[in-house]
Protein backbone atom coordinates (compact mmCIF):
# COMPACT_ATOMS: atom_id res chain seq x y z
CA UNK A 1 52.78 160.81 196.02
CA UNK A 2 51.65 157.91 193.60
CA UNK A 3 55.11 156.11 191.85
CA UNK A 4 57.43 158.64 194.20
CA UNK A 5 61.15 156.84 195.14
CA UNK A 6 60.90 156.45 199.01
CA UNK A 7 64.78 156.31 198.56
CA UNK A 8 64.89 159.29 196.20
CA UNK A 9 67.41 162.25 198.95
CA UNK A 10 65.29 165.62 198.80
CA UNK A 11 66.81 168.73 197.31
CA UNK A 12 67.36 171.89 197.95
CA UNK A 13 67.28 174.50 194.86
CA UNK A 14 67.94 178.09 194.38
CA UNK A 15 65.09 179.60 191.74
CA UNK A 16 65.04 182.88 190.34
CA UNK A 17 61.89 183.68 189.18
CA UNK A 18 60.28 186.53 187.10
CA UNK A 19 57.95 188.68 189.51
CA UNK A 20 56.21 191.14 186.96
CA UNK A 21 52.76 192.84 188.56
CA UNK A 22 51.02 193.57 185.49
CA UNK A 23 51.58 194.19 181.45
CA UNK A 24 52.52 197.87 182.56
CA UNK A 25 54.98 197.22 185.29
CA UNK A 26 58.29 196.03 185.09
CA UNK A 27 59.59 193.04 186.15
CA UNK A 28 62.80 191.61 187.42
CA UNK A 29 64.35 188.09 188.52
CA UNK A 30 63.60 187.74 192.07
CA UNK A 31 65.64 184.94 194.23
CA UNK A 32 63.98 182.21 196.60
CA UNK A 33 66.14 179.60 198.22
CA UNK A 34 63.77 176.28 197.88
CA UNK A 35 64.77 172.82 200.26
CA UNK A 36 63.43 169.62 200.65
CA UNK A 37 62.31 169.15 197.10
CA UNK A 38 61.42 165.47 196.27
CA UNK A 39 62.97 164.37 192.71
CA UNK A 40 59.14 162.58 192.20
CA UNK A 41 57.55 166.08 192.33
CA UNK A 42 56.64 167.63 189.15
CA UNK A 43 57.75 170.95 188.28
CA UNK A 44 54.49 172.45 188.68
CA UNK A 45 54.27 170.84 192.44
CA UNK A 46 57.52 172.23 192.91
CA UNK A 47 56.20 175.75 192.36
CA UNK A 48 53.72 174.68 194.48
CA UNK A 49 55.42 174.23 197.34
CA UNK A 50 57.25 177.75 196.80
CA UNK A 51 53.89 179.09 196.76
CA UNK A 52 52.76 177.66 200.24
CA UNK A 53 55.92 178.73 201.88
CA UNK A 54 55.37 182.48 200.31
CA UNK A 55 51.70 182.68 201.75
CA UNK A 56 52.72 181.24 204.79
CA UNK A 57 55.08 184.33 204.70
CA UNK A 58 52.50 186.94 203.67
CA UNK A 59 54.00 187.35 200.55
CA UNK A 60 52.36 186.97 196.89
CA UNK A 61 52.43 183.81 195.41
CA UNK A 62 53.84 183.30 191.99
CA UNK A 63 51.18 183.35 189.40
CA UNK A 64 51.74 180.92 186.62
CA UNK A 65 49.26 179.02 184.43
CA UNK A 66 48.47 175.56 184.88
CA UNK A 67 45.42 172.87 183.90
CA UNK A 68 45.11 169.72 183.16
CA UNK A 69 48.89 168.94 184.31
CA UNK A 70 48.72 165.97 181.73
CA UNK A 71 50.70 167.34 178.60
CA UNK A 72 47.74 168.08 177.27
CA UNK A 73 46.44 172.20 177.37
CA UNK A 74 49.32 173.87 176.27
CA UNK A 75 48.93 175.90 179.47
CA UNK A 76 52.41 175.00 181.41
CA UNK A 77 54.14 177.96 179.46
CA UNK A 78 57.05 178.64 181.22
CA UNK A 79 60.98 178.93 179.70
CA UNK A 80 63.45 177.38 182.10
CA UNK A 81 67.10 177.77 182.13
CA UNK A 82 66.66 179.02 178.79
CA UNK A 83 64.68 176.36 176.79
CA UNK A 84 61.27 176.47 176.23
CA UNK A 85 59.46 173.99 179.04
CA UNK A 86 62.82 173.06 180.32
CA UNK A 87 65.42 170.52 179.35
CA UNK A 88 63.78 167.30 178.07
CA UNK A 89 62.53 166.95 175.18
CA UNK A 90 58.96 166.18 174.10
CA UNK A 91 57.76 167.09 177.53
CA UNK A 92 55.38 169.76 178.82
CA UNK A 93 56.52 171.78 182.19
CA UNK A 94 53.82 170.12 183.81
CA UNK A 95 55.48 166.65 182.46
CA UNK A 96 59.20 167.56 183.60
CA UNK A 97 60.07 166.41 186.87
CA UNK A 98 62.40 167.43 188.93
CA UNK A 99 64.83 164.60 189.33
CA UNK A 100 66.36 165.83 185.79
CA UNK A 101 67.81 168.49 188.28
CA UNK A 102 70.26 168.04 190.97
CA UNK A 103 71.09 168.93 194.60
CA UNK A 104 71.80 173.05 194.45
CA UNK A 105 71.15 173.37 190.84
CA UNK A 106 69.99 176.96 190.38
CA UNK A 107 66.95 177.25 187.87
CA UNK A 108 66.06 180.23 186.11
CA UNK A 109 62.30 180.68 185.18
CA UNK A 110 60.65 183.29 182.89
CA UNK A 111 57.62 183.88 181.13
CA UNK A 112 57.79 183.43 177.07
CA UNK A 113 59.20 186.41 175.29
CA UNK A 114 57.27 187.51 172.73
CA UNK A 115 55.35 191.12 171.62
CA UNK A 116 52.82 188.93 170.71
CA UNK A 117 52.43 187.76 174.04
CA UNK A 118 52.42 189.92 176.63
CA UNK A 119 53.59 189.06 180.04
CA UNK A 120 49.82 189.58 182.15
CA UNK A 121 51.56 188.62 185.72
CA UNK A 122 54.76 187.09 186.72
CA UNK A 123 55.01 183.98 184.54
CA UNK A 124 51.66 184.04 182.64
CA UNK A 125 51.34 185.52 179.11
CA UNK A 126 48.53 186.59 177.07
CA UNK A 127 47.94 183.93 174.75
CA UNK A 128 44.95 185.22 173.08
CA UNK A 129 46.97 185.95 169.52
CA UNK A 130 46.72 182.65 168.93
CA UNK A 131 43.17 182.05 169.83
CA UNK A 132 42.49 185.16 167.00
CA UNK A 133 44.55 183.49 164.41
CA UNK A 134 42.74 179.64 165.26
CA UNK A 135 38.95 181.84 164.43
CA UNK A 136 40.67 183.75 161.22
CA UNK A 137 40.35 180.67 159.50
CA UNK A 138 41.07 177.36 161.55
CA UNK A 139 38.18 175.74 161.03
CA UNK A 140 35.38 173.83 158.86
CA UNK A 141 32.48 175.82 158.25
CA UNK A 142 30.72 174.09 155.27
CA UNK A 143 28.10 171.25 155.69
CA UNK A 144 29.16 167.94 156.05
CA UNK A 145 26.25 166.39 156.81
CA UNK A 146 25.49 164.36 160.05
CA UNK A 147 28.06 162.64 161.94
CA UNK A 148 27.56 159.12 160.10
CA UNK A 149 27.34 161.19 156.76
CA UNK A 150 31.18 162.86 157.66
CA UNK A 151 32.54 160.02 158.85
CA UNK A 152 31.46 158.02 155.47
CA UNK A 153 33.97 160.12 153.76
CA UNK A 154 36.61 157.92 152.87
CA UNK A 155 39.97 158.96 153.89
CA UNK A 156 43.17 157.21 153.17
CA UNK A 157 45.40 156.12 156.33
CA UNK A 158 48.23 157.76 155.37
CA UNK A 159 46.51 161.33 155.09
CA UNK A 160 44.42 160.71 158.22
CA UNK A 161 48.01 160.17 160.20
CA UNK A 162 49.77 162.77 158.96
CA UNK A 163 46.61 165.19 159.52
CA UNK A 164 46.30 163.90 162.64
CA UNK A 165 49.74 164.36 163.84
CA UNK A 166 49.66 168.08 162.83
CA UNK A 167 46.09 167.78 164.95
CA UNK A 168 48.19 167.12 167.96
CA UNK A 169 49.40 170.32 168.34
CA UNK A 170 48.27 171.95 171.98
CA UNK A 171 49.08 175.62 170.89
CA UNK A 172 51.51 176.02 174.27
CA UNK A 173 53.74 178.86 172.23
CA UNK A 174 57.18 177.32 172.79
CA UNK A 175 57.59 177.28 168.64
CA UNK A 176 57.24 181.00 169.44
CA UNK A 177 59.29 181.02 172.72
CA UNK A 178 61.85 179.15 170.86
CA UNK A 179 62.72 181.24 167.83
CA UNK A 180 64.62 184.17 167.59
CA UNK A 181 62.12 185.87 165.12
CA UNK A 182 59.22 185.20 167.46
CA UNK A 183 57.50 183.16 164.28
CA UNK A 184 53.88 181.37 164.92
CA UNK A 185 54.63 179.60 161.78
CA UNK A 186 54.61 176.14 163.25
CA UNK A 187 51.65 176.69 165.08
CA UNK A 188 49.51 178.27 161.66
CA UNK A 189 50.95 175.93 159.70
CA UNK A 190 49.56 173.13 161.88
CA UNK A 191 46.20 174.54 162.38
CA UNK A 192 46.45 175.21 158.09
CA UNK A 193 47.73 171.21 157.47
CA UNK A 194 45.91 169.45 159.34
CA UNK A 195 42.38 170.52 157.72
CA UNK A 196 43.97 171.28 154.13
CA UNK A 197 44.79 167.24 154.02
CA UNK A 198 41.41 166.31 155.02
CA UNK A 199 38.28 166.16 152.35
CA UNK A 200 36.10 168.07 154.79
CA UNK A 201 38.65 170.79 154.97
CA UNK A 202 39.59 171.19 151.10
CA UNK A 203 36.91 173.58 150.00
CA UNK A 204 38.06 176.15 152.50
CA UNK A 205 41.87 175.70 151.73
CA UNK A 206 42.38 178.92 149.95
CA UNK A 207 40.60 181.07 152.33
CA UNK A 208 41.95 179.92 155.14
CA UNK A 209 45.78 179.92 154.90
CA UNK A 210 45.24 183.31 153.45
CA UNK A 211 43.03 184.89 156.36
CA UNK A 212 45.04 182.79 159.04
CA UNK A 213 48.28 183.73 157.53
CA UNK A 214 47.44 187.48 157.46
CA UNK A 215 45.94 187.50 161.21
CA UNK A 216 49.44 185.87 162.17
CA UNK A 217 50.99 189.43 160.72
CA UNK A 218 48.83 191.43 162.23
CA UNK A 219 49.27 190.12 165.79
CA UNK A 220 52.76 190.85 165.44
CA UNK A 221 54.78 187.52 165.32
CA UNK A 222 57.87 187.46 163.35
CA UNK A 223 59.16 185.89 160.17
CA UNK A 224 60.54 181.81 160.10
CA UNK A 225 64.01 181.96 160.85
CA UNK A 226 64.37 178.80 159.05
CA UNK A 227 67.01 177.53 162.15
CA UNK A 228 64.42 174.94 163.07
CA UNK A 229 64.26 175.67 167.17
CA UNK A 230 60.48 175.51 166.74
CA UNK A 231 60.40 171.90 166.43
CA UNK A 232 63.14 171.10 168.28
CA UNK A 233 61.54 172.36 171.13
CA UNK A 234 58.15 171.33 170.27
CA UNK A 235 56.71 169.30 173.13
CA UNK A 236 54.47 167.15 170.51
CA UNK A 237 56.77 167.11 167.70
CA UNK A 238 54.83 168.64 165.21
CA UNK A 239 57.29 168.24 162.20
CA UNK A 240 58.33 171.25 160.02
CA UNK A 241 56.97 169.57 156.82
CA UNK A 242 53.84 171.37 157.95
CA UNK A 243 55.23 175.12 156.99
CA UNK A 244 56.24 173.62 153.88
CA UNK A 245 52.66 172.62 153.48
CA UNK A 246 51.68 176.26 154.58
CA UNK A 247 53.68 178.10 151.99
CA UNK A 248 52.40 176.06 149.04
CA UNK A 249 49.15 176.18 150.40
CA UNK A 250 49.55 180.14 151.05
CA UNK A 251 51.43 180.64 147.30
CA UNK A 252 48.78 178.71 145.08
CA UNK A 253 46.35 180.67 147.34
CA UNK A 254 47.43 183.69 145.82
CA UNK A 255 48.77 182.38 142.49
CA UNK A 256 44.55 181.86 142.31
CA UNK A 257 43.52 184.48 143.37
CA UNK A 258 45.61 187.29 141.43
CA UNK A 259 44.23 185.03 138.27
CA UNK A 260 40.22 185.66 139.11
């Protein structure tokens, strides 16, 4: 394993993991002693290796989702020991390694929980809400020219950074995973920012917090709790200034359209 500690002592773990069959099943926590786990391994390599062991068994492997394994998808979804992609912050599950455990630690692992995201099988979820609320409005659909003609539009550096920080957002769910209310608003709001500052987004604005705000309701997510948990367990740090941004984006939305 590339950068792995030849000196690093292997571990052995006790996980109890969420076996679920399908959406209409129930599921339960389900117990698998784990040893010889490097502390170099990723967490994702770590489930791995469970996964060998249980098909070398004859049993079903755990099914959890997984992609680029670079911090980068979003698709690493998985709540361990009761924080949202596990216990460091600004890291992805597929990021966490497992030398921030120790020798007979027992680790808990679940799927989100969320009636906006269903559990599909054991640890994945049905992310497509979000997908839904991203083609509500989460986009620019009026004609900016060519790419030279779009990139002529001048755009101060300030706005550009703080657009493109909300543009960093991988839509993983842990601002959902992470809130007591279930709230998407730090994901909307992100989506709703980061074009709102930008020129090419501005003549959309009102539109699209409204129709992105109201998709958000009808897939089911809850209200902000205003506690914050959203972006402390953020794995990019998107900043709550951006739901700020969303309700005075969503307010003069309607303020101008009750006035037509």
């Amino acid at each position: 394993m590339a950068g792995s500690n030849p000196n690093a002592k292997p571990m052995d773990l006790t996980l109890k993991i969420w076996r679920q069959k399908d959406k209409n099943s129930a599921g339960q926590l389900v117990t698998y002693p784990l040893n010889g786990i490097s502390p170099d391994m990723s967490f994702l390599e770590m489930l791995d290796v469970l996964n060998e062991e249980l098909l070398v068994k004859g049993e079903e492997p755990v099914a959890f989702d997984h992609d680029c394994r670079e911090g980068i998808c979003g698709m690493c979804s998985l709540f361990i020991n009761g924080r949202a992609h596990g216990p460091e912050r600004g890291t992805t599950t597929c990021q966490l390694h497992m030398r921030h455990f120790n020798h007979g630690d027992t680790i808990t692992i679940e799927p989100w929980r969320a009636a906006a995201f269903p559990v599909h099988k054991d640890l994945i979820v049905d992310r497509s809400a979000f997908d839904r609320i991203q083609q509500a409005g989460g986009y620019v659909s009026v004609n900016t020219g060519g790419v030279p003609d779009a990139n002529e539009i001048a755009i101060p550096k300030t706005i550009a950074d703080k657009a493109f920080d909300a543009a960093t957002c991988i839509g993983c769910g842990a601002c959902v995973a992470a809130c007591k209310n279930a709230s998407a608003m730090l994901f909307v709001s992100a989506k709703v920012s980061q074009l709102a500052m930008l020129p090419q987004g501005k003549v959309e604005r009102k539109t699209r917090v409204e129709n992105m705000v109201a998709q958000m309701d009808v897939e089911g997510f809850g209200a902000c709790s205003n506690i914050g948990a959203c972006a402390a367990e953020c794995p990019v740090g998107i900043s709550l200034d951006n739901i700020a941004m969303m309700n005075r984006e969503y307010l003069g939305a309607k303020a101008s359209s009750e006035n037509v």
